[in-house]
N, C-alpha and C. Protein backbone atom coordinates (compact mmCIF):
# COMPACT_ATOMS: atom_id res chain seq x y z
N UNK A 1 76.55 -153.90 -131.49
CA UNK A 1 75.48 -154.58 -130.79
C UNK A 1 74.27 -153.66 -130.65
N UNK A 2 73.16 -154.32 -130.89
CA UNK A 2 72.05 -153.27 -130.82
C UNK A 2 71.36 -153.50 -129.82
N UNK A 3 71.19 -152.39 -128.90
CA UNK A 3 70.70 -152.22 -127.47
C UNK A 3 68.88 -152.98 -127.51
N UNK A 4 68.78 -153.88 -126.54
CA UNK A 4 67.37 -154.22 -125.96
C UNK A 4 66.28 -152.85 -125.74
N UNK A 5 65.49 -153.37 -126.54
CA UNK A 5 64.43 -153.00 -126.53
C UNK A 5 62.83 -153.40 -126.46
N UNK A 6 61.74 -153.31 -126.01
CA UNK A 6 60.74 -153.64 -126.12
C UNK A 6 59.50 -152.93 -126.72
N UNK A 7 58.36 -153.90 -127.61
CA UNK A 7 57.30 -153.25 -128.11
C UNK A 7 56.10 -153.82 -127.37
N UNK A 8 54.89 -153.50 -127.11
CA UNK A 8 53.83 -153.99 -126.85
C UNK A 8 52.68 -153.33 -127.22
N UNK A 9 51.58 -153.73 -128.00
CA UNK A 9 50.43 -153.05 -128.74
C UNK A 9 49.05 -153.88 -127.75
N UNK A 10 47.96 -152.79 -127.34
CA UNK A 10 46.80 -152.94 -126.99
C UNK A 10 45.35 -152.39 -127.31
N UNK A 11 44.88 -152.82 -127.24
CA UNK A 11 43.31 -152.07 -127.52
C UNK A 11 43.09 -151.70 -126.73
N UNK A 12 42.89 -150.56 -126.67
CA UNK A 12 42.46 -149.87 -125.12
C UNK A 12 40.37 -149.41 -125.39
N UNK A 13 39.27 -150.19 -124.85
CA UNK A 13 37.88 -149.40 -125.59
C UNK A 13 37.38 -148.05 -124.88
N UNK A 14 38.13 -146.99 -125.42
CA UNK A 14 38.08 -145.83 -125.52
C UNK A 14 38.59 -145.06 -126.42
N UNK A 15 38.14 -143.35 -126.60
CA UNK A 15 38.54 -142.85 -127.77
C UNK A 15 39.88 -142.63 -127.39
N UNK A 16 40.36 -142.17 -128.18
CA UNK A 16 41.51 -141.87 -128.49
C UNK A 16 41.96 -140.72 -127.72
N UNK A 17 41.54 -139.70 -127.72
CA UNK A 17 41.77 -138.51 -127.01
C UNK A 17 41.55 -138.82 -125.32
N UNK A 18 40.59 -139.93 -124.94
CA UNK A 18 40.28 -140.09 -123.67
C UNK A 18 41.69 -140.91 -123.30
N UNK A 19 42.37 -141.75 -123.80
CA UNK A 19 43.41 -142.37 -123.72
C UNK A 19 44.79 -141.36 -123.66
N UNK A 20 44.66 -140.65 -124.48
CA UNK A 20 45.89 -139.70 -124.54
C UNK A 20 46.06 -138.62 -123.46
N UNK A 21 44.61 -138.63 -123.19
CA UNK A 21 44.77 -137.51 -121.59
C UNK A 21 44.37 -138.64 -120.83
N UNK A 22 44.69 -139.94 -120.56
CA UNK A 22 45.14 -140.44 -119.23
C UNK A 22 46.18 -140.28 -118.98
N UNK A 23 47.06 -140.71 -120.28
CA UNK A 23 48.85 -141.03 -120.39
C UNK A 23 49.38 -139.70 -119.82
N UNK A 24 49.10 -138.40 -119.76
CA UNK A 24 48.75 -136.95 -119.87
C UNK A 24 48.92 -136.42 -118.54
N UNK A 25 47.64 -136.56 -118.18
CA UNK A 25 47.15 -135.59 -117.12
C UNK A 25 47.41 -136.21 -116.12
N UNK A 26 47.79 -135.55 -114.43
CA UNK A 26 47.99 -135.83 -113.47
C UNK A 26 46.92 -136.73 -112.75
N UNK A 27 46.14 -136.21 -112.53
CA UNK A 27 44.83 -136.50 -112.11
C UNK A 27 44.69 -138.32 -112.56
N UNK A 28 44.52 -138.10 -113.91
CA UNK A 28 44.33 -139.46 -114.04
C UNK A 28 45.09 -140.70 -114.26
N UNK A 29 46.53 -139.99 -114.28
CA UNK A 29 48.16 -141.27 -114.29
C UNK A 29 47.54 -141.79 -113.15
N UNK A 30 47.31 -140.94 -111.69
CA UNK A 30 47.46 -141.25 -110.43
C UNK A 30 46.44 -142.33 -110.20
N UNK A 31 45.62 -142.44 -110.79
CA UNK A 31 44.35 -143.89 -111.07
C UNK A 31 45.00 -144.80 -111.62
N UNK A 32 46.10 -144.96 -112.37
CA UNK A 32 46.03 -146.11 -113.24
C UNK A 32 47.52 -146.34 -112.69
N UNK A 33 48.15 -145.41 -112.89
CA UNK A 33 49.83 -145.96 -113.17
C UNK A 33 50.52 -147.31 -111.71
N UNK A 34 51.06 -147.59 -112.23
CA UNK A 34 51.83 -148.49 -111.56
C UNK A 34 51.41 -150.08 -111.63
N UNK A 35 52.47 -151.19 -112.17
CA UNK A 35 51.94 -152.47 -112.48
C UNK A 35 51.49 -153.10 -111.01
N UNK A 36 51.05 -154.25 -110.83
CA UNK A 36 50.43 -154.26 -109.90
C UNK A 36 50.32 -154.13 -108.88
N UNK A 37 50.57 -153.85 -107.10
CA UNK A 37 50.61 -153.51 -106.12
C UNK A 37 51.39 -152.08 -106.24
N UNK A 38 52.00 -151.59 -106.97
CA UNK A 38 52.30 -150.19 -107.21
C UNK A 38 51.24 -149.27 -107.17
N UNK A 39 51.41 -148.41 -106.56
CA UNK A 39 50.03 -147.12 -106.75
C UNK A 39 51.07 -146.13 -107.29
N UNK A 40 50.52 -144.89 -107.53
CA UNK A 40 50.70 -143.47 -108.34
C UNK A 40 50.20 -142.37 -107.20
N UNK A 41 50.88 -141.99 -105.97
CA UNK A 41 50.40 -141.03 -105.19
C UNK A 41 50.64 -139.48 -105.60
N UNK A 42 51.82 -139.16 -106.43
CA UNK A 42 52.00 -138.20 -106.84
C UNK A 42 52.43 -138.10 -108.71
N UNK A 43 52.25 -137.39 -109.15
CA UNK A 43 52.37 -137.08 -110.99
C UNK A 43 52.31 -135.54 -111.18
N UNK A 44 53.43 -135.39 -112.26
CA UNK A 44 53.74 -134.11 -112.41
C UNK A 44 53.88 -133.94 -114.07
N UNK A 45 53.37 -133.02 -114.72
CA UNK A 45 53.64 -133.11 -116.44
C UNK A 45 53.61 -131.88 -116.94
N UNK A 46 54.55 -131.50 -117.58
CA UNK A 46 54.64 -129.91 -118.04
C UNK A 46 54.36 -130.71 -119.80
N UNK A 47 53.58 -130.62 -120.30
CA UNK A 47 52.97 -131.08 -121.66
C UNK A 47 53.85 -130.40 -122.62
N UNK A 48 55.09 -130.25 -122.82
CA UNK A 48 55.78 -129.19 -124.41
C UNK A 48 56.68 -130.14 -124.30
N UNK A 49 57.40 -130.12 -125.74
CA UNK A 49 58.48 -130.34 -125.80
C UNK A 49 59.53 -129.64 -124.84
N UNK A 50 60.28 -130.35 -124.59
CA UNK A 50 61.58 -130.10 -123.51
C UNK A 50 60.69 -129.92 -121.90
N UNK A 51 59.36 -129.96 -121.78
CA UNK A 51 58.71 -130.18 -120.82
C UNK A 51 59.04 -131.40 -119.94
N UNK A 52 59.20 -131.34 -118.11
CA UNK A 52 59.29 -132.50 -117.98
C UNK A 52 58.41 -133.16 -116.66
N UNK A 53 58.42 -134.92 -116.98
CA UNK A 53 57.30 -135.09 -116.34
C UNK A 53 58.00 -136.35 -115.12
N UNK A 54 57.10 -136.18 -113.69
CA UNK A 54 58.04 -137.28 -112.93
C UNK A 54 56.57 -137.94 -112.70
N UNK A 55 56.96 -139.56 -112.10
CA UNK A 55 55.62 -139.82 -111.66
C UNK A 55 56.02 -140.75 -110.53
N UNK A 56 55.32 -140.74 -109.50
CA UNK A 56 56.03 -141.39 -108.06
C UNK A 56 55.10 -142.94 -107.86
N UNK A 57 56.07 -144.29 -108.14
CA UNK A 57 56.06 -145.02 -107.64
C UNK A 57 55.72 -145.63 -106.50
N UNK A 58 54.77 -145.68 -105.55
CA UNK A 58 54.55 -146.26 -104.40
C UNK A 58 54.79 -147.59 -104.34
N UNK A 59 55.99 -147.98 -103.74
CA UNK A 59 56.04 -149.48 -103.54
C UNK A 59 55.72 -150.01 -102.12
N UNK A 60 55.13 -151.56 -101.86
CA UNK A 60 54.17 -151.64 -101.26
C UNK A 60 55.04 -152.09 -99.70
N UNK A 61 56.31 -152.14 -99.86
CA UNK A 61 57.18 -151.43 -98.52
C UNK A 61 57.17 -150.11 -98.24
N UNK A 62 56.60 -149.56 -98.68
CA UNK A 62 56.47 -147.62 -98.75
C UNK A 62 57.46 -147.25 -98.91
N UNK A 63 58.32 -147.39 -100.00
CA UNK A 63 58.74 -146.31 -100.38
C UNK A 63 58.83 -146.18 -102.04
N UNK A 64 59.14 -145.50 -102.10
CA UNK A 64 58.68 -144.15 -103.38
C UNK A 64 60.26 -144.61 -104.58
N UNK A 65 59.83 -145.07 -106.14
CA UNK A 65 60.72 -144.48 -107.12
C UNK A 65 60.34 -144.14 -107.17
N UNK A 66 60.81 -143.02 -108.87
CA UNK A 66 60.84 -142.04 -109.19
C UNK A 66 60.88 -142.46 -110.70
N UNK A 67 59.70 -142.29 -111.33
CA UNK A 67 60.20 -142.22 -112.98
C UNK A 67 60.25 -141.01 -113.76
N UNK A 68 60.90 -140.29 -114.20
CA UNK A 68 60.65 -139.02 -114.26
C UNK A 68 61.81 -139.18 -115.84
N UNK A 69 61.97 -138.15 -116.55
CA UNK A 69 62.13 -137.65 -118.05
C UNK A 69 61.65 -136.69 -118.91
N UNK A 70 61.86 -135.89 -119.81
CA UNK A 70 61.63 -134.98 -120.85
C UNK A 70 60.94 -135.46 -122.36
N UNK A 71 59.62 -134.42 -122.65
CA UNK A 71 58.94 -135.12 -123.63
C UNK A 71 59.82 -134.04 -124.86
N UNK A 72 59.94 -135.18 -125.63
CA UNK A 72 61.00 -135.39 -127.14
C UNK A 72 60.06 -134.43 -127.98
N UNK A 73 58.95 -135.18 -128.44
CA UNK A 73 58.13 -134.91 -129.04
C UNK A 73 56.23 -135.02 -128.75
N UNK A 74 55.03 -134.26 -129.01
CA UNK A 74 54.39 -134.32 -128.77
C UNK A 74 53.66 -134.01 -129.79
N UNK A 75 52.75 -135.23 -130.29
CA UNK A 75 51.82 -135.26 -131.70
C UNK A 75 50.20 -135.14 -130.76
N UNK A 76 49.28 -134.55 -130.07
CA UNK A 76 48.16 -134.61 -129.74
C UNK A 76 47.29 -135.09 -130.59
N UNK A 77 46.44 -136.02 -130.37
CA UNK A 77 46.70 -136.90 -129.42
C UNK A 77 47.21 -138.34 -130.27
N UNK A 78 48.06 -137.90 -131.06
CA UNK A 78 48.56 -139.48 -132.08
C UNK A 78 49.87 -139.98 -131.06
N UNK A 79 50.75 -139.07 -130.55
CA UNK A 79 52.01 -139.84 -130.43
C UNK A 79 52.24 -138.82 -129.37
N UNK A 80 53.31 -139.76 -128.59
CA UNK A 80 54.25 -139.03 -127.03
C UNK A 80 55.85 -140.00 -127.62
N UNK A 81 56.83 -138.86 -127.46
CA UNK A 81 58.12 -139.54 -127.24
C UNK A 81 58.72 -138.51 -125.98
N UNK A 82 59.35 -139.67 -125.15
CA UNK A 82 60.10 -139.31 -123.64
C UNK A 82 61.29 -140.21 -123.65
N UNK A 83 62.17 -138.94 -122.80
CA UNK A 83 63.02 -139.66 -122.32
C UNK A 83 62.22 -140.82 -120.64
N UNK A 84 63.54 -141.68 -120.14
CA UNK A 84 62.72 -142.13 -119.44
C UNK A 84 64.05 -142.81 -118.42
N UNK A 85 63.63 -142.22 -116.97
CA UNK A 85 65.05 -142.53 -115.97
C UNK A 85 64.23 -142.81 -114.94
N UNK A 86 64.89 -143.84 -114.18
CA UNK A 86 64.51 -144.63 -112.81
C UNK A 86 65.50 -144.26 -112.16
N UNK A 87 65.21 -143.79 -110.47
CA UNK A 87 65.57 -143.40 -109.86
C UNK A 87 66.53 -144.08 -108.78
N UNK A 88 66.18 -145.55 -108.79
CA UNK A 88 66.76 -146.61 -108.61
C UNK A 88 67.55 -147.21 -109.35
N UNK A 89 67.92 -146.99 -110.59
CA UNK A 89 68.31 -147.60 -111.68
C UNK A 89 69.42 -146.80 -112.14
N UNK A 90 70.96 -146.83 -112.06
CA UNK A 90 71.83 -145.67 -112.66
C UNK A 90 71.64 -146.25 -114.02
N UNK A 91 72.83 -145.45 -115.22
CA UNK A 91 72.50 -145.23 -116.56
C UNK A 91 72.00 -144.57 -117.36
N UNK A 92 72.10 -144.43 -118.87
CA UNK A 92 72.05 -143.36 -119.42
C UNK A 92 69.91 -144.15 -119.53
N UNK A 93 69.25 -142.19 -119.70
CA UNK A 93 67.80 -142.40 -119.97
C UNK A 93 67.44 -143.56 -121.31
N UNK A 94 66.22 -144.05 -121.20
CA UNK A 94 65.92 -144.83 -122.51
C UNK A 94 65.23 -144.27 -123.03
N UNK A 95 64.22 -144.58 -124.01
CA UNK A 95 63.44 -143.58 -124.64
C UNK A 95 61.85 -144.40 -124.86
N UNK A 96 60.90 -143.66 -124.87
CA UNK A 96 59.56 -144.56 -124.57
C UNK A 96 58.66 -143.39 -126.15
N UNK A 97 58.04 -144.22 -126.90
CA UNK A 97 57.85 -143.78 -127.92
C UNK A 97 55.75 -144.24 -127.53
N UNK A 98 55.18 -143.19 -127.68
CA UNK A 98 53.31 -144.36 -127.77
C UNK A 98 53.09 -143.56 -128.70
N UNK A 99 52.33 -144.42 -129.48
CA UNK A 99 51.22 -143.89 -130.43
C UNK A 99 49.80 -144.36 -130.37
N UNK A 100 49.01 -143.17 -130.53
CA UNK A 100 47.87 -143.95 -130.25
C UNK A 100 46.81 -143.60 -131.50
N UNK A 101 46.65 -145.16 -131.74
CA UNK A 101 45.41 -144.74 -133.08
C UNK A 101 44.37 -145.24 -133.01
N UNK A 102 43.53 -144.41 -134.12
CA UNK A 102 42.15 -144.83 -134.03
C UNK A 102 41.97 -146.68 -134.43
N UNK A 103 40.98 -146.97 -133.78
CA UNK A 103 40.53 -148.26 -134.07
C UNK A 103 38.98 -148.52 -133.75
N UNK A 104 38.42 -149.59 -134.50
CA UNK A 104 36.28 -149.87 -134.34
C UNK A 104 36.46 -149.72 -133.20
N UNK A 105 37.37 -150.64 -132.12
CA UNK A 105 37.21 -150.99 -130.79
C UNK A 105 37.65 -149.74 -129.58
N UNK A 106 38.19 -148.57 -130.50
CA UNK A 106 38.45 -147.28 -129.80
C UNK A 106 40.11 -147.05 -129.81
N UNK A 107 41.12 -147.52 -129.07
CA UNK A 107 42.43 -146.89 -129.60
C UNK A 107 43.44 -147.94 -129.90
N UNK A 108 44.10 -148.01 -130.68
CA UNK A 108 44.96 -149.15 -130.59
C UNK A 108 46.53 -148.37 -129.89
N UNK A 109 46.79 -148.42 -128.67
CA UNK A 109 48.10 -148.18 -128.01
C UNK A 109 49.12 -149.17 -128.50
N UNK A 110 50.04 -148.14 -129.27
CA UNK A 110 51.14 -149.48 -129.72
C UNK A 110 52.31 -148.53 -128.61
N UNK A 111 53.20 -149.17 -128.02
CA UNK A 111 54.41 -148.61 -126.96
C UNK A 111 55.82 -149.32 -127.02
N UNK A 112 56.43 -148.63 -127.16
CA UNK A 112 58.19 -148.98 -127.96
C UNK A 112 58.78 -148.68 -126.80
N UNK A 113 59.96 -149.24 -126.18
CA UNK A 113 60.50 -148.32 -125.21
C UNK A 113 62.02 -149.15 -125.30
N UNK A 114 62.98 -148.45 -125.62
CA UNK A 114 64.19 -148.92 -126.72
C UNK A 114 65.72 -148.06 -125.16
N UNK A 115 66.78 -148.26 -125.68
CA UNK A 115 67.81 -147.88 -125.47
C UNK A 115 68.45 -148.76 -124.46
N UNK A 116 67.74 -149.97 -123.74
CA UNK A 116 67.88 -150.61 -122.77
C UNK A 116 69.85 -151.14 -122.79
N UNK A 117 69.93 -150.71 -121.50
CA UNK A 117 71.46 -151.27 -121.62
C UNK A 117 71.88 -153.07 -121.30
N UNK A 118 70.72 -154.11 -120.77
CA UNK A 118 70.86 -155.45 -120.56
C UNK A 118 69.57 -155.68 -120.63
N UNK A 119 69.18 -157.13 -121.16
CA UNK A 119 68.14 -158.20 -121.33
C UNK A 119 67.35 -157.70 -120.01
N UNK A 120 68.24 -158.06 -119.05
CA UNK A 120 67.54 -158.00 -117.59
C UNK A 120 66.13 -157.09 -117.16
N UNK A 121 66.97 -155.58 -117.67
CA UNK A 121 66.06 -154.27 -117.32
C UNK A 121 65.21 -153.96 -118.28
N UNK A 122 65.19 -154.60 -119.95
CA UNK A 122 64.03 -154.70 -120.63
C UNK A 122 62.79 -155.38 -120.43
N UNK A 123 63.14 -156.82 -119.51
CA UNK A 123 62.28 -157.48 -119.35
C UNK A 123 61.45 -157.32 -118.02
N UNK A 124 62.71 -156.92 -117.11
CA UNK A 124 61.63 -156.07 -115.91
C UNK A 124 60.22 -154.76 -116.44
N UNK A 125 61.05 -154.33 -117.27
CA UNK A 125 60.26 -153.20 -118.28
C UNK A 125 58.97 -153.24 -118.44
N UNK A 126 59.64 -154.97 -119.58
CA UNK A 126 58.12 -155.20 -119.90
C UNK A 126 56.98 -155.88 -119.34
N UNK A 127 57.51 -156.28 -117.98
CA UNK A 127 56.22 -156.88 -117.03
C UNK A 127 55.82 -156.00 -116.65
N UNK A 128 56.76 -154.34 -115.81
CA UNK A 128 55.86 -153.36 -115.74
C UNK A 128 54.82 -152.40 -116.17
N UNK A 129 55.42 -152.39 -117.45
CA UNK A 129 54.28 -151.79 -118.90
C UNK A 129 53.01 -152.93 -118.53
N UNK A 130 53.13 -153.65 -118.76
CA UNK A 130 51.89 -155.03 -118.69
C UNK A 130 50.71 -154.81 -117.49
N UNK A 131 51.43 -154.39 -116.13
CA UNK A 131 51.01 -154.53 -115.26
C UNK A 131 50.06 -152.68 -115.33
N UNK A 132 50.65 -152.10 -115.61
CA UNK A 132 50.32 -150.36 -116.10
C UNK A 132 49.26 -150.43 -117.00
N UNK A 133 49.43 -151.07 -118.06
CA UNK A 133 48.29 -151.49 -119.38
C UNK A 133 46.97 -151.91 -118.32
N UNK A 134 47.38 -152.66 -118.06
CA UNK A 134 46.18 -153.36 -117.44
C UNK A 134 45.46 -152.80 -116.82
N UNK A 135 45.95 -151.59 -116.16
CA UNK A 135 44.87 -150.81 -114.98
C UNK A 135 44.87 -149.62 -115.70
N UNK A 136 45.31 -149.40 -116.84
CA UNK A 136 44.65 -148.33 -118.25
C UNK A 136 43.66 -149.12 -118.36
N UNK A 137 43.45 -150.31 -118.70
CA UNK A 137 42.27 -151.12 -119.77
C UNK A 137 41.20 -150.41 -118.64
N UNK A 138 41.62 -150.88 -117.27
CA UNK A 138 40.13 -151.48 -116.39
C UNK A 138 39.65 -149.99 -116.27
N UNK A 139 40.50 -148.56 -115.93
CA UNK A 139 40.14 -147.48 -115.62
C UNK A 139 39.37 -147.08 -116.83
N UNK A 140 39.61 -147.06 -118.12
CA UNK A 140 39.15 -146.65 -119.55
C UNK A 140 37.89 -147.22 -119.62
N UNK A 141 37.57 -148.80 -119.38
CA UNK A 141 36.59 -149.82 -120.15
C UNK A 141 35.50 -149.39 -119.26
N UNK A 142 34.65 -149.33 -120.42
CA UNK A 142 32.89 -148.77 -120.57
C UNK A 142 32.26 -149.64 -119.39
């Protein structure tokens, strides 16, 4: 049986490098991350391979997950692969793959995020990615 997984591709209108140090840098996860009523009060990222990065969930009962994991691989600024564990969530890590390429309109973010052990927690996944995208677009757009 082959484990659930999800893809989702966006235009983000910014360069490429400005996109790759949002995904990146502390400073600016803490602007964008979290799908909607989620904020980002704290972010942590050691940038190397076997480097690892957590980023704190504010949920709008106050309290705090935890998404945190080890970067696999690091292509600047084309590609990020991480592991990827919820703190709320037992089970083995999944794995979150972005690439980001050039495009007229500035980057095309394509995002894979695979190993899922049930339908259920892919699809929670992918409303959260959605909700995350979205406040990339608005923080990025000119």
């Amino acid at each position: 049986m082959i484990a659930p997984s999800l893809s989702t591709t966006r235009i983000v209108k910014a360069p490429r490098a400005r996109v790759f140090a949002a995904w990146t840098t502390p400073e600016l996860l803490k602007k964008w991350w979290g799908p909607g009523h989620v904020s980002c009060p704290e972010a942590y990222v050691d940038l190397r391979v076997g480097g690892e990065y957590r980023i704190a969930n504010l949920e709008a009962d106050g309290s705090i997950t935890w998404i945190s994991g080890f970067f696999e691989s690091i292509r600047a600024p084309e590609q990020l692969i991480y592991s990827w564990s919820v703190s709320r969530l037992p089970g083995k890590p999944t794995l979150v793959t972005v690439n980001f390429r050039e495009h007229p309109l500035g980057t095309e973010l394509v995002l894979k995020h695979e190993r899922f052990d049930r339908d259920a927690l892919r699809n929670m996944h992918l409303q959260g990615w959605g909700g995350c995208l979205d406040k990339l677009e608005a923080l990025l757009s000119p």
